[in-house]
Protein backbone atom coordinates (compact mmCIF):
# COMPACT_ATOMS: atom_id res chain seq x y z
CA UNK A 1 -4.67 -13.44 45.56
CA UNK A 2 -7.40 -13.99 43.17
CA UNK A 3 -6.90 -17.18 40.99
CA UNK A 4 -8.59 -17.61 37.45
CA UNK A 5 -9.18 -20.93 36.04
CA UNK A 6 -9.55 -21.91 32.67
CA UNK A 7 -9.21 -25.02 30.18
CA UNK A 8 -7.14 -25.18 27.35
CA UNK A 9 -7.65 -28.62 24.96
CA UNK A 10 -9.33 -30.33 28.05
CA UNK A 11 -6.89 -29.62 30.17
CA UNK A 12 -7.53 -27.16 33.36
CA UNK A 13 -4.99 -24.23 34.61
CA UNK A 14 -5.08 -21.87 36.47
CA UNK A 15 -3.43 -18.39 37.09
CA UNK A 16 -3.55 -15.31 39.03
CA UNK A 17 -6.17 -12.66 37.90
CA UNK A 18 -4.69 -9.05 36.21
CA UNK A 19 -6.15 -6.05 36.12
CA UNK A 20 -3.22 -5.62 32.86
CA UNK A 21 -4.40 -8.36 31.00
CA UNK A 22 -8.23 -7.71 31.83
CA UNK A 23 -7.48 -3.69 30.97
CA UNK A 24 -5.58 -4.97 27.41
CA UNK A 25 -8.61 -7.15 26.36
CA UNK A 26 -10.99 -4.12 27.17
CA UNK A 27 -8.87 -2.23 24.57
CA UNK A 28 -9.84 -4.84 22.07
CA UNK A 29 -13.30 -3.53 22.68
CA UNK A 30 -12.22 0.09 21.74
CA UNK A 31 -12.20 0.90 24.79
CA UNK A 32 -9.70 4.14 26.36
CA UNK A 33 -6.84 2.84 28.23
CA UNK A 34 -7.06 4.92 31.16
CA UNK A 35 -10.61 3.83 31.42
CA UNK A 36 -9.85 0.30 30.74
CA UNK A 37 -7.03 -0.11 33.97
CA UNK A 38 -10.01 1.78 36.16
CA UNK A 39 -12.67 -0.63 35.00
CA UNK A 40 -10.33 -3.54 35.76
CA UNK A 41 -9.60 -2.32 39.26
CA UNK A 42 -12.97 -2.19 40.02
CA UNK A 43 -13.57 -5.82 38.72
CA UNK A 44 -10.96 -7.09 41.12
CA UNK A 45 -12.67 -4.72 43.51
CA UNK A 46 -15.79 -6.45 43.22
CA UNK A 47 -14.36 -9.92 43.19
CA UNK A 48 -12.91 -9.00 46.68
CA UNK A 49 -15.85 -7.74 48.21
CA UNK A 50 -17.38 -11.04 47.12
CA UNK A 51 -14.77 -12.90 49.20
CA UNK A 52 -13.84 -14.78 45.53
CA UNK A 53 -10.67 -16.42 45.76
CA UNK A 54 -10.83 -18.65 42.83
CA UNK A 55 -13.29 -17.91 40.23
CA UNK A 56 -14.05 -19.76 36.60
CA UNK A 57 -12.80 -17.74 33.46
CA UNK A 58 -16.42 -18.30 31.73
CA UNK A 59 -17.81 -16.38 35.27
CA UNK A 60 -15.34 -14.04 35.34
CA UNK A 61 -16.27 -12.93 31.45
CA UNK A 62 -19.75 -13.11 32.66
CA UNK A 63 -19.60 -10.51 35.24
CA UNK A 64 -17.32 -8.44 33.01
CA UNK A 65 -20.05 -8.35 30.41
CA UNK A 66 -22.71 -7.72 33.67
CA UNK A 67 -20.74 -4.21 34.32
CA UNK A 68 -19.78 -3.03 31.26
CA UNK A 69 -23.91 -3.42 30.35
CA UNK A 70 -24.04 -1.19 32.93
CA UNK A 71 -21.69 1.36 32.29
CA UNK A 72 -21.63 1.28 28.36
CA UNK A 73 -24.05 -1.25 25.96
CA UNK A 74 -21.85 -0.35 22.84
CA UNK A 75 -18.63 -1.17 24.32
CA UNK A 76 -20.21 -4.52 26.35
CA UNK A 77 -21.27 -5.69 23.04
CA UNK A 78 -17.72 -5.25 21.10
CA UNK A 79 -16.19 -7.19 24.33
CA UNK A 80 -18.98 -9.74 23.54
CA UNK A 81 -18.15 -10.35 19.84
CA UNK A 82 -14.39 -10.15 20.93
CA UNK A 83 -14.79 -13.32 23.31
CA UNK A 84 -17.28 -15.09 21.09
CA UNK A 85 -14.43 -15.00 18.67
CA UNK A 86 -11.40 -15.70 20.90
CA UNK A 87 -12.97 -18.62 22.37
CA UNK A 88 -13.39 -20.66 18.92
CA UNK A 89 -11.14 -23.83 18.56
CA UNK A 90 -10.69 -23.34 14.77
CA UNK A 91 -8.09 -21.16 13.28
CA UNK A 92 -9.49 -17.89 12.33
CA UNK A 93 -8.53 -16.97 8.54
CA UNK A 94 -9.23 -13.66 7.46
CA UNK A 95 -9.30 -12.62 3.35
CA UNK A 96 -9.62 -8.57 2.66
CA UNK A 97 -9.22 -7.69 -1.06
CA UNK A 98 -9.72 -4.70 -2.68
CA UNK A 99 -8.05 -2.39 -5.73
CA UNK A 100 -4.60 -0.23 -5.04
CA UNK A 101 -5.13 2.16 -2.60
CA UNK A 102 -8.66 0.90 -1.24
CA UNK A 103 -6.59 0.48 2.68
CA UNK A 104 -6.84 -3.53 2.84
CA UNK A 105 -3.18 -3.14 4.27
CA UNK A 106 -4.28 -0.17 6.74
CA UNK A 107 -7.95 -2.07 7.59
CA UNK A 108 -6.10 -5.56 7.98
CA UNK A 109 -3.69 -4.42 10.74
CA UNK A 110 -6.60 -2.34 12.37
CA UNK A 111 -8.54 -5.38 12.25
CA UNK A 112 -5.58 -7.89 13.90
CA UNK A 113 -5.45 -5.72 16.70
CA UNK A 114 -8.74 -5.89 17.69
CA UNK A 115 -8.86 -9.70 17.10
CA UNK A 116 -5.77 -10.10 18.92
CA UNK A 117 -4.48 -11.86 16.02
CA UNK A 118 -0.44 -11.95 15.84
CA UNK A 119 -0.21 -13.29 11.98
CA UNK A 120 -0.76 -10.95 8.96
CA UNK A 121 0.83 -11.47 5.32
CA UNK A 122 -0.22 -9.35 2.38
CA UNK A 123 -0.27 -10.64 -1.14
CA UNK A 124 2.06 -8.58 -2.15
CA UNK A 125 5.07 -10.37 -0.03
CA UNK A 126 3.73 -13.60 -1.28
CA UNK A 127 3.70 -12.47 -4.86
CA UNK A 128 7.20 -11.36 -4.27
CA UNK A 129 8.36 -14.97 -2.31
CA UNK A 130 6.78 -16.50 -5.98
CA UNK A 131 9.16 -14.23 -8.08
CA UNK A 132 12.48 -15.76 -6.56
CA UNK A 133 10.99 -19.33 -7.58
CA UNK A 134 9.77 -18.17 -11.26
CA UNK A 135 11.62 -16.76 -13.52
CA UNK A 136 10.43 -13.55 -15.18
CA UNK A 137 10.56 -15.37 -18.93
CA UNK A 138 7.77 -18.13 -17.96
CA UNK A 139 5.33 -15.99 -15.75
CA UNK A 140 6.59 -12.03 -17.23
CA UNK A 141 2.79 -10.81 -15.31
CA UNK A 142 4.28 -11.72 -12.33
CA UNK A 143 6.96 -9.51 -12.07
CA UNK A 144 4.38 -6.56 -13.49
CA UNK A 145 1.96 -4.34 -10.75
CA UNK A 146 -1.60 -6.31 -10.82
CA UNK A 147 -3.22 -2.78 -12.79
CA UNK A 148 0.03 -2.93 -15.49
CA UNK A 149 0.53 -6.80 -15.89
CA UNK A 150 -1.07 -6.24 -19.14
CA UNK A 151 1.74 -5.01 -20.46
CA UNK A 152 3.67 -8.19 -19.89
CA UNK A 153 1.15 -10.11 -22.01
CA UNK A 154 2.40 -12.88 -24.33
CA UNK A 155 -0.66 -13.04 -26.96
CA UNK A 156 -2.00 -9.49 -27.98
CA UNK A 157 -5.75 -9.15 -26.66
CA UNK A 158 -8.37 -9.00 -29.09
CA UNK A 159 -9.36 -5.24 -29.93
CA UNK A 160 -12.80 -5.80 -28.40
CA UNK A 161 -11.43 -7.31 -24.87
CA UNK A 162 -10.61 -4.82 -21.86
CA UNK A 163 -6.36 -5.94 -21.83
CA UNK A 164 -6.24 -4.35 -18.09
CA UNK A 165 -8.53 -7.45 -16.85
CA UNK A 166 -7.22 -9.76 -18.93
CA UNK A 167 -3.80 -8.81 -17.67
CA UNK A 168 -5.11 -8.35 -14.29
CA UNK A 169 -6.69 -11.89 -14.14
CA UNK A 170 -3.47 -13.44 -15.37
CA UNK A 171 -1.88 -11.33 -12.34
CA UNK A 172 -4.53 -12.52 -9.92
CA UNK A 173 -4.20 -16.39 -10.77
CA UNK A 174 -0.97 -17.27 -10.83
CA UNK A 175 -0.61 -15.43 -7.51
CA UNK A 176 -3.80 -17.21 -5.84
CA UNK A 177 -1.69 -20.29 -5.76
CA UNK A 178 0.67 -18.96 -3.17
CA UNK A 179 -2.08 -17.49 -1.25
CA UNK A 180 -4.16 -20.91 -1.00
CA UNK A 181 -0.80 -21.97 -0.05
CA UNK A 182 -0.44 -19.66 2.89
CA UNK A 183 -4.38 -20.67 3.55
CA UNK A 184 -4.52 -24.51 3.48
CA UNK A 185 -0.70 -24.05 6.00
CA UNK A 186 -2.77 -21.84 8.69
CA UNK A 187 -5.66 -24.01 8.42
CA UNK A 188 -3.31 -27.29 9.22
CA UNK A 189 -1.08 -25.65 11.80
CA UNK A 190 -4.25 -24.39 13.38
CA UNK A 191 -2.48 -20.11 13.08
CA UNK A 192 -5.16 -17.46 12.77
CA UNK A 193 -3.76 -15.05 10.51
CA UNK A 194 -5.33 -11.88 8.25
CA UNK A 195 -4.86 -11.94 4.45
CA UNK A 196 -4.51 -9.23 2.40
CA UNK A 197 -4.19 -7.41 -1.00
CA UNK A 198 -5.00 -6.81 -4.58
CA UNK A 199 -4.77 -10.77 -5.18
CA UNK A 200 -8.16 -11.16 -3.00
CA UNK A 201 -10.75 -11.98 -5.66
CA UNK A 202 -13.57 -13.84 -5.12
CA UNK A 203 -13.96 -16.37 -7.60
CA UNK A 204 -9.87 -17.27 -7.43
CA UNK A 205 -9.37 -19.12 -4.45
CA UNK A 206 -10.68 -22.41 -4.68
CA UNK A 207 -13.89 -23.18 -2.82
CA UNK A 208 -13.55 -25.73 -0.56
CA UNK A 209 -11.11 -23.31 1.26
CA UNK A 210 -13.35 -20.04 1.15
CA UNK A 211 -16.77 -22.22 1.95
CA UNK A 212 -15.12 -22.92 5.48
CA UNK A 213 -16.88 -21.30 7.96
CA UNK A 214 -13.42 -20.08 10.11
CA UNK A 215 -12.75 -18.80 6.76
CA UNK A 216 -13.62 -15.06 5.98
CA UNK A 217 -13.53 -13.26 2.78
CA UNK A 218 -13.85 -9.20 2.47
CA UNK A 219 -13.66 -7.00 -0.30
CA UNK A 220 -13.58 -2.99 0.29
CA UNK A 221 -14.70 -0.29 -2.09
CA UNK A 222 -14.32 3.49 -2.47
CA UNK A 223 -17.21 4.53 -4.38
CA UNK A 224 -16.04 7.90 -4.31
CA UNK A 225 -13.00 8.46 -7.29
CA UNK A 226 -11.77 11.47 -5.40
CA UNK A 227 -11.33 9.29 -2.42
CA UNK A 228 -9.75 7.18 -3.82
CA UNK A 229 -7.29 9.13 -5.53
CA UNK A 230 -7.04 11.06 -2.47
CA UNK A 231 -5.96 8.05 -0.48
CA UNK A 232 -2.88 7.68 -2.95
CA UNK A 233 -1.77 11.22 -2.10
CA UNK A 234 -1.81 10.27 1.47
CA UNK A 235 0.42 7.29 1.20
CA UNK A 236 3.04 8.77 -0.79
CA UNK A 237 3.26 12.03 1.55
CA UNK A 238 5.10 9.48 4.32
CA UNK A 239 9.10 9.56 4.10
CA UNK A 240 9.05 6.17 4.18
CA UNK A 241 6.68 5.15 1.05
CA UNK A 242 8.44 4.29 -2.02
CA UNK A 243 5.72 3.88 -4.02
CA UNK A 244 5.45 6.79 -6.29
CA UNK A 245 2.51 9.05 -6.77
CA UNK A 246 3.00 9.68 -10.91
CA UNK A 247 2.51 6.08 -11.34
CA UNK A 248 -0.45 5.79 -9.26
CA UNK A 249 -2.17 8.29 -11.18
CA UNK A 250 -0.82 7.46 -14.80
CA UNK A 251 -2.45 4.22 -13.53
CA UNK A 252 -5.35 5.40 -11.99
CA UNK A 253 -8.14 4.74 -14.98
CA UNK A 254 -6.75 1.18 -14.79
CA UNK A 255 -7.00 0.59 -11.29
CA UNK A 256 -10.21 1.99 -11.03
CA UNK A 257 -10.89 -0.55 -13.78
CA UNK A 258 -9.81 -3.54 -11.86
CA UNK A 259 -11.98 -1.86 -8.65
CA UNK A 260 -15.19 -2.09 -10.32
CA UNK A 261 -14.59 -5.95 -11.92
CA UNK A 262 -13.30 -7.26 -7.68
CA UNK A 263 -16.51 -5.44 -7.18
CA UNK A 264 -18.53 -7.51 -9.42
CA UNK A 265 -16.88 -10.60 -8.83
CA UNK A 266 -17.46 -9.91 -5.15
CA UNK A 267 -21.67 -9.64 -5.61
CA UNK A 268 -21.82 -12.52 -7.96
CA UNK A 269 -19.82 -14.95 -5.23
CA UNK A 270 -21.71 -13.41 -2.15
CA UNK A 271 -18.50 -11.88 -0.65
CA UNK A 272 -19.39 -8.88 1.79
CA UNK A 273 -18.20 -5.99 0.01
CA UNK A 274 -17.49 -2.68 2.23
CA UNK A 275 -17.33 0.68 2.09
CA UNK A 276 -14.04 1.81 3.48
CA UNK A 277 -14.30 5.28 4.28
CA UNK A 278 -14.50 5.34 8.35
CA UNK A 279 -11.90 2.71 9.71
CA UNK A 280 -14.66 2.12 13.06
CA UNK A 281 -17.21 1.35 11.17
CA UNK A 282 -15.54 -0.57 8.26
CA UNK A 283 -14.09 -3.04 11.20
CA UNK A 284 -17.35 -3.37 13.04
CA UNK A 285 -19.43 -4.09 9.92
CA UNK A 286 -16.14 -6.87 9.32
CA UNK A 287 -16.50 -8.12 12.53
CA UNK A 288 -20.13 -8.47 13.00
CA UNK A 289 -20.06 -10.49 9.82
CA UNK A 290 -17.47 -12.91 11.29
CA UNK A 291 -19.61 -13.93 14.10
CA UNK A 292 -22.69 -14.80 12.15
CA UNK A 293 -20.49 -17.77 11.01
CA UNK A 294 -17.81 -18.58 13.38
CA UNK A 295 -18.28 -18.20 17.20
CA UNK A 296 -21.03 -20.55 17.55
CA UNK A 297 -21.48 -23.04 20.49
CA UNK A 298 -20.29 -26.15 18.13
CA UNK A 299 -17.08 -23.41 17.54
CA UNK A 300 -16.27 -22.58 20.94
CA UNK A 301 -12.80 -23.95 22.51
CA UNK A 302 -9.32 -22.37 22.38
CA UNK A 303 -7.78 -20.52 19.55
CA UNK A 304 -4.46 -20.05 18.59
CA UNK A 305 -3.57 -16.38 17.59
């Protein structure tokens, strides 16, 4: 039997090798399934021919990342990025904002997966957790969508102001508060975890949270109005979406509205805003970005996920 050994907070273990677990993280790389169990097999292969009966987890990665070179650059550098990550001792925390219908929910799960992160929360639960503790009389936005709290406002807006984004900033900020909660908790129980929803702005959540670099903040666009709309007719086709399609598109000149000023708000704080139209290449482009700040060697250690 082939033993791997590795080190978790200083302390060493060890465990037998599997071509499952191997085969699983190969996945992570987007790589087939099928393909992945073969390539594993021929790892432990290898590692038998070489007479290896215990073998360090750092050299085991290392000759994983030696064949897959060989057999496919593009996949060998996803597994790369996927370890770099995994191997960080700081919680990983994930923001992805973006107007209705953009896919934060859709890109966040797709995203978790290949991160192998087990904890994902969208604004949208917290903003309902926040409803049960305020009453709809002191915070009426609240208990509004964030592209119709406007109609919930106390003070009429001034003719000349755009009362979508003041409405929508009300929204924005009183939920922000739960979400830093949910941020500063992960960060001090050491949980990765992936953030996501409307309530995502740059600019909201304070900055000595966002600054962090195991901290990082997306914001996806759809250029494209048809795209966007057509993304709404796409939800709502599924049995089990109650979110109806007449609202969406009463709404849709407002949420296209509140699209364009996350947008803004995204280029003025330096938040990576992307293109969601291919779910591949909206993840790698996320992804990529992640390991320019966290993954480095000052980074590396254990994660929890």
């Amino acid at each position: 039997m082939i033993m791997v050994e590795g080190e978790v907070s200083g302390k060493k273990y060890e465990e037998p090798f599997s071509k499952g677990v191997l085969a699983r993280s190969l996945t992570r790389a987007e790589m087939d399934p099928n393909k992945a169990y073969t390539f594993a097999s021929q790892i432990e292969a290898h590692l038998k021919s070489e007479g290896v009966d215990l073998i360090n987890l750092d050299d085991l990665i290392r000759i994983v990342l030696k064949k897959l070179r060989e057999e496919d650059k593009e996949i060998a550098e996803k597994y790369g990025l996927w370890k770099s990550i995994r191997k960080c001792k700081e919680p990983l925390i994930i923001l992805i904002g973006g107007a209705s219908g953009v896919g934060t929910s859709s890109i966040a799960f797709e995203l978790a997966n290949r991160l192998g992160i087990r904890n994902m929360i969208s604004t949208d639960m917290i903003r309902e957790v926040m409803r049960k503790i305020v009453s709809k009389e002191l915070l009426p936005t609240l208990y509004e969508s964030s592209y119709t709290a406007f109609s919930s406002l106390r003070i009429p807006t001034p003719p000349e102001s755009d009362e979508v984004l003041i409405g929508f900033r009300d929204h924005v900020d009183t939920v922000s508060v739960g979400v830093e909660a949910v941020i500063e908790r992960a960060l001090k129980e050491g949980i990765s975890i992936v953030i996501e929803g409307v309530h995502i702005v740059p600019g909201f959540i304070k900055e000595e949270l966002v600054s962090k670099s195991n901290v990082s903040m997306f914001v996806l666009t759809l250029q494209d109005e048809e795209i966007h709309k057509g993304r709404f007719y796409s939800r709502c086709r599924q049995m089990w979406a109650r979110r109806p399609l007449e609202r969406y598109m009463n709404y849709f000149g407002a949420i296209r509205r509140t699209h364009k000023y996350i947008e803004g708000l995204a280029i003025k704080n330096h938040v990576p805003v992307v293109e969601n139209i291919d779910v591949t290449t909206t993840i790698d482009s996320m992804i990529e970005h992640i390991t320019k700040t966290y993954g480095s060697e000052e980074d590396v250690g254990e994660i929890k996920s």
